[in-house]
C-alpha atoms as a PDB file:
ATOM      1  CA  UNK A   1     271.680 -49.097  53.200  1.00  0.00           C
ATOM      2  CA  UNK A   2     269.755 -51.400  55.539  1.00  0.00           C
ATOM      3  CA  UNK A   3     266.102 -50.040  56.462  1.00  0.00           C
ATOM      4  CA  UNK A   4     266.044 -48.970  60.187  1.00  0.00           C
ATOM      5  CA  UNK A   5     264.749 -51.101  62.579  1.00  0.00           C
ATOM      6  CA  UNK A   6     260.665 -50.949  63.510  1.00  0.00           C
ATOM      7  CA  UNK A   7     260.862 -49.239  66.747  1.00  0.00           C
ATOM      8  CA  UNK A   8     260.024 -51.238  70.145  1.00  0.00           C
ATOM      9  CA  UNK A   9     256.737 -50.852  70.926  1.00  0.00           C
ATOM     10  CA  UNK A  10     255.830 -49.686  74.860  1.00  0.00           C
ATOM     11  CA  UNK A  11     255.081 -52.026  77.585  1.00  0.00           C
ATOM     12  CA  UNK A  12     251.401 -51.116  78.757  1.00  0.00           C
ATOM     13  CA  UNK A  13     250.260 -50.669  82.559  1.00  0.00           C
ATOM     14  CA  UNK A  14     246.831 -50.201  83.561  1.00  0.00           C
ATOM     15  CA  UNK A  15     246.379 -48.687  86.734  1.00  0.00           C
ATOM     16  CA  UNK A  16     243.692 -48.549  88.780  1.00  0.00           C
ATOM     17  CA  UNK A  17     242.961 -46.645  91.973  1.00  0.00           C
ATOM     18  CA  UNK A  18     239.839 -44.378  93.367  1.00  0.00           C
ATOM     19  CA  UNK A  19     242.101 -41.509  94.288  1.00  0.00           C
ATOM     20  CA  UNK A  20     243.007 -39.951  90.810  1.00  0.00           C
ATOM     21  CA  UNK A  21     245.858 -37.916  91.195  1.00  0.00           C
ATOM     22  CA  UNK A  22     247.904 -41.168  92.606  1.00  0.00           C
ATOM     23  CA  UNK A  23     247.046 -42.819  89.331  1.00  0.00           C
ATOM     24  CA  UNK A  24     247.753 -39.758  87.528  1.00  0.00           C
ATOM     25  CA  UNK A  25     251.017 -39.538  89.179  1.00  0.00           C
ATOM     26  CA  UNK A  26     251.948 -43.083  88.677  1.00  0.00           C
ATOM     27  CA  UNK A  27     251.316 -42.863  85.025  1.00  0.00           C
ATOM     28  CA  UNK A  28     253.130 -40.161  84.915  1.00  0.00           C
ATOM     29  CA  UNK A  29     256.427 -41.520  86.389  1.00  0.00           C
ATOM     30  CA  UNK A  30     255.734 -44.836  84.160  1.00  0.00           C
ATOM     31  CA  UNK A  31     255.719 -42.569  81.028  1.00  0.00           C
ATOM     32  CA  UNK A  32     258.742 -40.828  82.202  1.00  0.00           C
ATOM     33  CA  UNK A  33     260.255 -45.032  81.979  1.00  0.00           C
ATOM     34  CA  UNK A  34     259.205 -45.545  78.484  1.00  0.00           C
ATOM     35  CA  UNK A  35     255.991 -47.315  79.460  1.00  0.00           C
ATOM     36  CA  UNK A  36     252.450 -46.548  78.090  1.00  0.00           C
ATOM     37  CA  UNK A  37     250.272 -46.398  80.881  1.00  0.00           C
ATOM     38  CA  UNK A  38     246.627 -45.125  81.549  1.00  0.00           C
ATOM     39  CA  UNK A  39     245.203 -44.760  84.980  1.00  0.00           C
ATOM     40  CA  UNK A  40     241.411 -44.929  85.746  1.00  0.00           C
ATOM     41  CA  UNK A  41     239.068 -44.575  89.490  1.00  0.00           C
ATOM     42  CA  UNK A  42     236.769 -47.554  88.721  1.00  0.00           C
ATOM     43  CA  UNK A  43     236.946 -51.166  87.870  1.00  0.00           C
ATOM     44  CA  UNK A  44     234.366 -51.092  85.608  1.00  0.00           C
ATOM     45  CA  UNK A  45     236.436 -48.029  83.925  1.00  0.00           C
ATOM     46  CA  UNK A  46     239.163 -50.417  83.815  1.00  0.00           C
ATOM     47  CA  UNK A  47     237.057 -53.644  82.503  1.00  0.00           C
ATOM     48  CA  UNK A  48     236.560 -51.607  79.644  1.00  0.00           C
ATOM     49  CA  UNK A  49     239.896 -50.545  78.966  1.00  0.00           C
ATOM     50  CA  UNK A  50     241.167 -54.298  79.243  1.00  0.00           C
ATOM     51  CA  UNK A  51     239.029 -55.116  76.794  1.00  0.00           C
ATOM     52  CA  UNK A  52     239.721 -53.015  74.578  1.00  0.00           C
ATOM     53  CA  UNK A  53     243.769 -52.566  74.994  1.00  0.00           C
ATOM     54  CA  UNK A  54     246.379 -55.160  75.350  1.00  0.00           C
ATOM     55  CA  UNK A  55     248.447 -54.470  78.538  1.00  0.00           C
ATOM     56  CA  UNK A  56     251.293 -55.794  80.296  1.00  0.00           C
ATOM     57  CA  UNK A  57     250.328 -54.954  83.825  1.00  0.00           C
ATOM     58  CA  UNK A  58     247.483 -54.250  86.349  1.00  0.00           C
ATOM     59  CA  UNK A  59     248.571 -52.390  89.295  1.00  0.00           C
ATOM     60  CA  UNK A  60     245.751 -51.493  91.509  1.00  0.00           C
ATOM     61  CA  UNK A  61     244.773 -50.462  94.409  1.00  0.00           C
ATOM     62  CA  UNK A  62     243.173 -53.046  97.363  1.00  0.00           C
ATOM     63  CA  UNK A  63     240.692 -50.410  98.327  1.00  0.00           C
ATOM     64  CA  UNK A  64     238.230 -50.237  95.096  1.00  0.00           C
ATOM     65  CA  UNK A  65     235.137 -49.583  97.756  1.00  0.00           C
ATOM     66  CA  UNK A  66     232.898 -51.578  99.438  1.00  0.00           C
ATOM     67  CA  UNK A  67     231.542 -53.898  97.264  1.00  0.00           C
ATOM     68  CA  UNK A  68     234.797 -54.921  95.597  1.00  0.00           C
ATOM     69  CA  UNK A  69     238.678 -54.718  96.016  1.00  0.00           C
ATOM     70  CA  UNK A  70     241.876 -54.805  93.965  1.00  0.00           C
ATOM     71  CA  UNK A  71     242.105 -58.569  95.088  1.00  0.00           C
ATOM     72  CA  UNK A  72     238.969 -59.547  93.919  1.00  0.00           C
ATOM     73  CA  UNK A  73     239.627 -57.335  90.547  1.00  0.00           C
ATOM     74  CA  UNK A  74     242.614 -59.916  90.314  1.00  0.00           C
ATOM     75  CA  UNK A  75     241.159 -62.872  90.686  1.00  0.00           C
ATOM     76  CA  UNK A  76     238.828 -61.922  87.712  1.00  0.00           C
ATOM     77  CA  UNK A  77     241.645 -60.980  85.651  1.00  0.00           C
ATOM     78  CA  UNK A  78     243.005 -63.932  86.332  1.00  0.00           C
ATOM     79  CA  UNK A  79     240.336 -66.029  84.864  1.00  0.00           C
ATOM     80  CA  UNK A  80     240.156 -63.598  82.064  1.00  0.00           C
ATOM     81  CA  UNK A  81     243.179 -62.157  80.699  1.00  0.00           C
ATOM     82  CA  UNK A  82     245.534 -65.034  82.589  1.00  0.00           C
ATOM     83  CA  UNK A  83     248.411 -63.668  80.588  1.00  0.00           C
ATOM     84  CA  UNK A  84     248.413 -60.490  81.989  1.00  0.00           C
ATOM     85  CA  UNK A  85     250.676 -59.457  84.931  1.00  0.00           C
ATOM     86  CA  UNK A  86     249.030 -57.793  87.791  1.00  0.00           C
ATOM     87  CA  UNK A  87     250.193 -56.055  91.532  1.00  0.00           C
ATOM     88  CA  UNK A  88     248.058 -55.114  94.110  1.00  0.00           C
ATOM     89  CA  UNK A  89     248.760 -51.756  96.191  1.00  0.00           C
ATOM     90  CA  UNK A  90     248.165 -52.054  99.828  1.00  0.00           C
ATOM     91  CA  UNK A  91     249.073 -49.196 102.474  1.00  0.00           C
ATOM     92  CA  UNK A  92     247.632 -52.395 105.185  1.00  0.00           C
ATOM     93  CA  UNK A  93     247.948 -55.813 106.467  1.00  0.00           C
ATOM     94  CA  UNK A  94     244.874 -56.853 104.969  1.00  0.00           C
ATOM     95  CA  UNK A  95     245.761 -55.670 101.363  1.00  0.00           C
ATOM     96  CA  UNK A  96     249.280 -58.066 101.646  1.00  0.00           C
ATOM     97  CA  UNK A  97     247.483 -61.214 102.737  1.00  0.00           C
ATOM     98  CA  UNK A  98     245.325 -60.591 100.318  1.00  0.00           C
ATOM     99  CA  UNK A  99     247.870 -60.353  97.545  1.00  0.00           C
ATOM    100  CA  UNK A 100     249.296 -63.546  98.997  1.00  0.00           C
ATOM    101  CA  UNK A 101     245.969 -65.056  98.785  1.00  0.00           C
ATOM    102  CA  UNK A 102     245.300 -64.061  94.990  1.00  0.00           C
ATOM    103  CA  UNK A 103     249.421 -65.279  94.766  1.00  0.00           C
ATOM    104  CA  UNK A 104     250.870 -61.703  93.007  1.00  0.00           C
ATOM    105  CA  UNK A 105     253.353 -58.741  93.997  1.00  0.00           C
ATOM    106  CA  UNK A 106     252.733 -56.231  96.350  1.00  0.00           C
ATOM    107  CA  UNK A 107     253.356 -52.889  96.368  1.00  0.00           C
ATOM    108  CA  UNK A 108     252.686 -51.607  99.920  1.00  0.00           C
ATOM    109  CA  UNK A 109     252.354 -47.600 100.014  1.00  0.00           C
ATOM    110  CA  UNK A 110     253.844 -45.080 100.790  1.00  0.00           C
ATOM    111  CA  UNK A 111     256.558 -46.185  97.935  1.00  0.00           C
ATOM    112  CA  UNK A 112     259.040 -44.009  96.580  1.00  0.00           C
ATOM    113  CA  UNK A 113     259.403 -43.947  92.712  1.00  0.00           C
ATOM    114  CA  UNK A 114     262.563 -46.045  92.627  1.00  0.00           C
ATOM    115  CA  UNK A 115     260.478 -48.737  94.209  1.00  0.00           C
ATOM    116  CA  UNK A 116     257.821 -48.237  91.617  1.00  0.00           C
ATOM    117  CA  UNK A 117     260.885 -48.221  88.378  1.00  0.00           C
ATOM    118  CA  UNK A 118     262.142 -51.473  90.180  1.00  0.00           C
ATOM    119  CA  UNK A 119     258.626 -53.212  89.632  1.00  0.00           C
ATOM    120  CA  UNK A 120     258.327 -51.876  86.235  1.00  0.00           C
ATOM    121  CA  UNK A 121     262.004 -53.364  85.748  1.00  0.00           C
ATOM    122  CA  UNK A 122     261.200 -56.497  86.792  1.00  0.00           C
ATOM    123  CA  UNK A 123     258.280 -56.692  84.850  1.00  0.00           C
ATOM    124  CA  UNK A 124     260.076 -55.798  81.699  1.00  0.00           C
ATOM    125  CA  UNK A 125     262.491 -58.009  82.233  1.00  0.00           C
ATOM    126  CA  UNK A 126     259.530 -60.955  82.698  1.00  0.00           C
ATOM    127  CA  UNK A 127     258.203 -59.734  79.262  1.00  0.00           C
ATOM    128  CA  UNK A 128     261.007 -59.472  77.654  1.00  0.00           C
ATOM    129  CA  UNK A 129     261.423 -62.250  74.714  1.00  0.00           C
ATOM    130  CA  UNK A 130     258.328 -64.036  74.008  1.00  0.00           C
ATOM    131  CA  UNK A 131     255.252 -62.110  75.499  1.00  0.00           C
ATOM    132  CA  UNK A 132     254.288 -61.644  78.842  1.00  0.00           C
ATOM    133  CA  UNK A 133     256.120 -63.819  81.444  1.00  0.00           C
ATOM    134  CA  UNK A 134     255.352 -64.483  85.206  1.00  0.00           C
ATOM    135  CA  UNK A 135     256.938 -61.684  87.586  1.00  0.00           C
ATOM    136  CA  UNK A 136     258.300 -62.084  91.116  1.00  0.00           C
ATOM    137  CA  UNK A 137     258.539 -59.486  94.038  1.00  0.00           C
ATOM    138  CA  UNK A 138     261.619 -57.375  93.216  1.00  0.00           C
ATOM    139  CA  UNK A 139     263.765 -57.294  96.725  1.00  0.00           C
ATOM    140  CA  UNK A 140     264.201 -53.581  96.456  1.00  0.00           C
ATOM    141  CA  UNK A 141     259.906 -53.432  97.277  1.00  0.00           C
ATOM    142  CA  UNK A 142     260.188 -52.880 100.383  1.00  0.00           C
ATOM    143  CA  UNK A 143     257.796 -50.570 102.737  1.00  0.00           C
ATOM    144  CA  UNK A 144     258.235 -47.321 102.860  1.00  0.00           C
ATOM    145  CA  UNK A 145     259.078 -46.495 106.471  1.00  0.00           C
ATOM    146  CA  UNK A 146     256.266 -44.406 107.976  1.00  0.00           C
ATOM    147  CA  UNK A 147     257.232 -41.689 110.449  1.00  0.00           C
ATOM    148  CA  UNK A 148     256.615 -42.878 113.716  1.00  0.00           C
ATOM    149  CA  UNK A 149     254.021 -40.071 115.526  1.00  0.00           C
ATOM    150  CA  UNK A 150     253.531 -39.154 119.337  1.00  0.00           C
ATOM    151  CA  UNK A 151     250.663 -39.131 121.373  1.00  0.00           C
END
């Protein structure tokens, strides 16, 4: 009788944002997919997870606080852990350009979860094979609309 196969071992997302029950939540939902994920409300918080954890993808937030945001959080990961996908969130116009500037995904808020499986999709699908791979936009990321309110 053969030996059963070693079982597949989780993707990994790290996300970061300041308010902690949306990273709670999306860790939740990305657990619920299969994936291992941890959510902290710092960057230095998440510094010390990266360098400590191998992980697939960095989702996080544009607004980290004054000092520093998610793009500038991706521009360092980019220097230092260059194999490592990340996405900004943005619920603005100045998170997207500067995703665009940094060159990654965005993920504009409000999303709905199917928008969030669809960028955990595509990044499984980039990692699938031989390590971590370069992802692109899914089409399906598309804003949320946002209920239009009277003055």
């Amino acid at each position: 009788m053969p030996a059963p196969a070693p079982p597949v071992p989780a993707l990994r997302l790290l996300i970061v944002d300041d308010a902690a029950a949306v990273g709670r939540a999306l860790a939740r939902v990305a657990r619920g997919l299969g994936w291992a994920a941890d959510a902290v409300t710092s960057w230095e918080q998440a510094q010390r997870l990266l360098g400590a954890t191998p992980y697939h993808l960095l989702l996080v937030d544009f607004g980290l606080g004054e000092r520093f945001t998610g793009a500038d959080a991706i521009a360092w990961v980019r220097r230092a852990y260059p194999a490592l996908s990340p996405v900004l969130m943005s619920c603005g116009d100045a998170g997207a350009a500067a995703a665009a500037a940094v060159a990654c995904p965005v993920l504009l808020k409000p999303f709905r979860p199917d928008q969030f499986a669809a960028l955990l999709d595509a990044v499984a699908a980039a990692t699938a094979g031989a390590g971590h791979g370069t992802i692109e936009q899914p089409a399906e990321l598309r804003p949320f609309p946002r209920k239009e309110t009277t003055s």
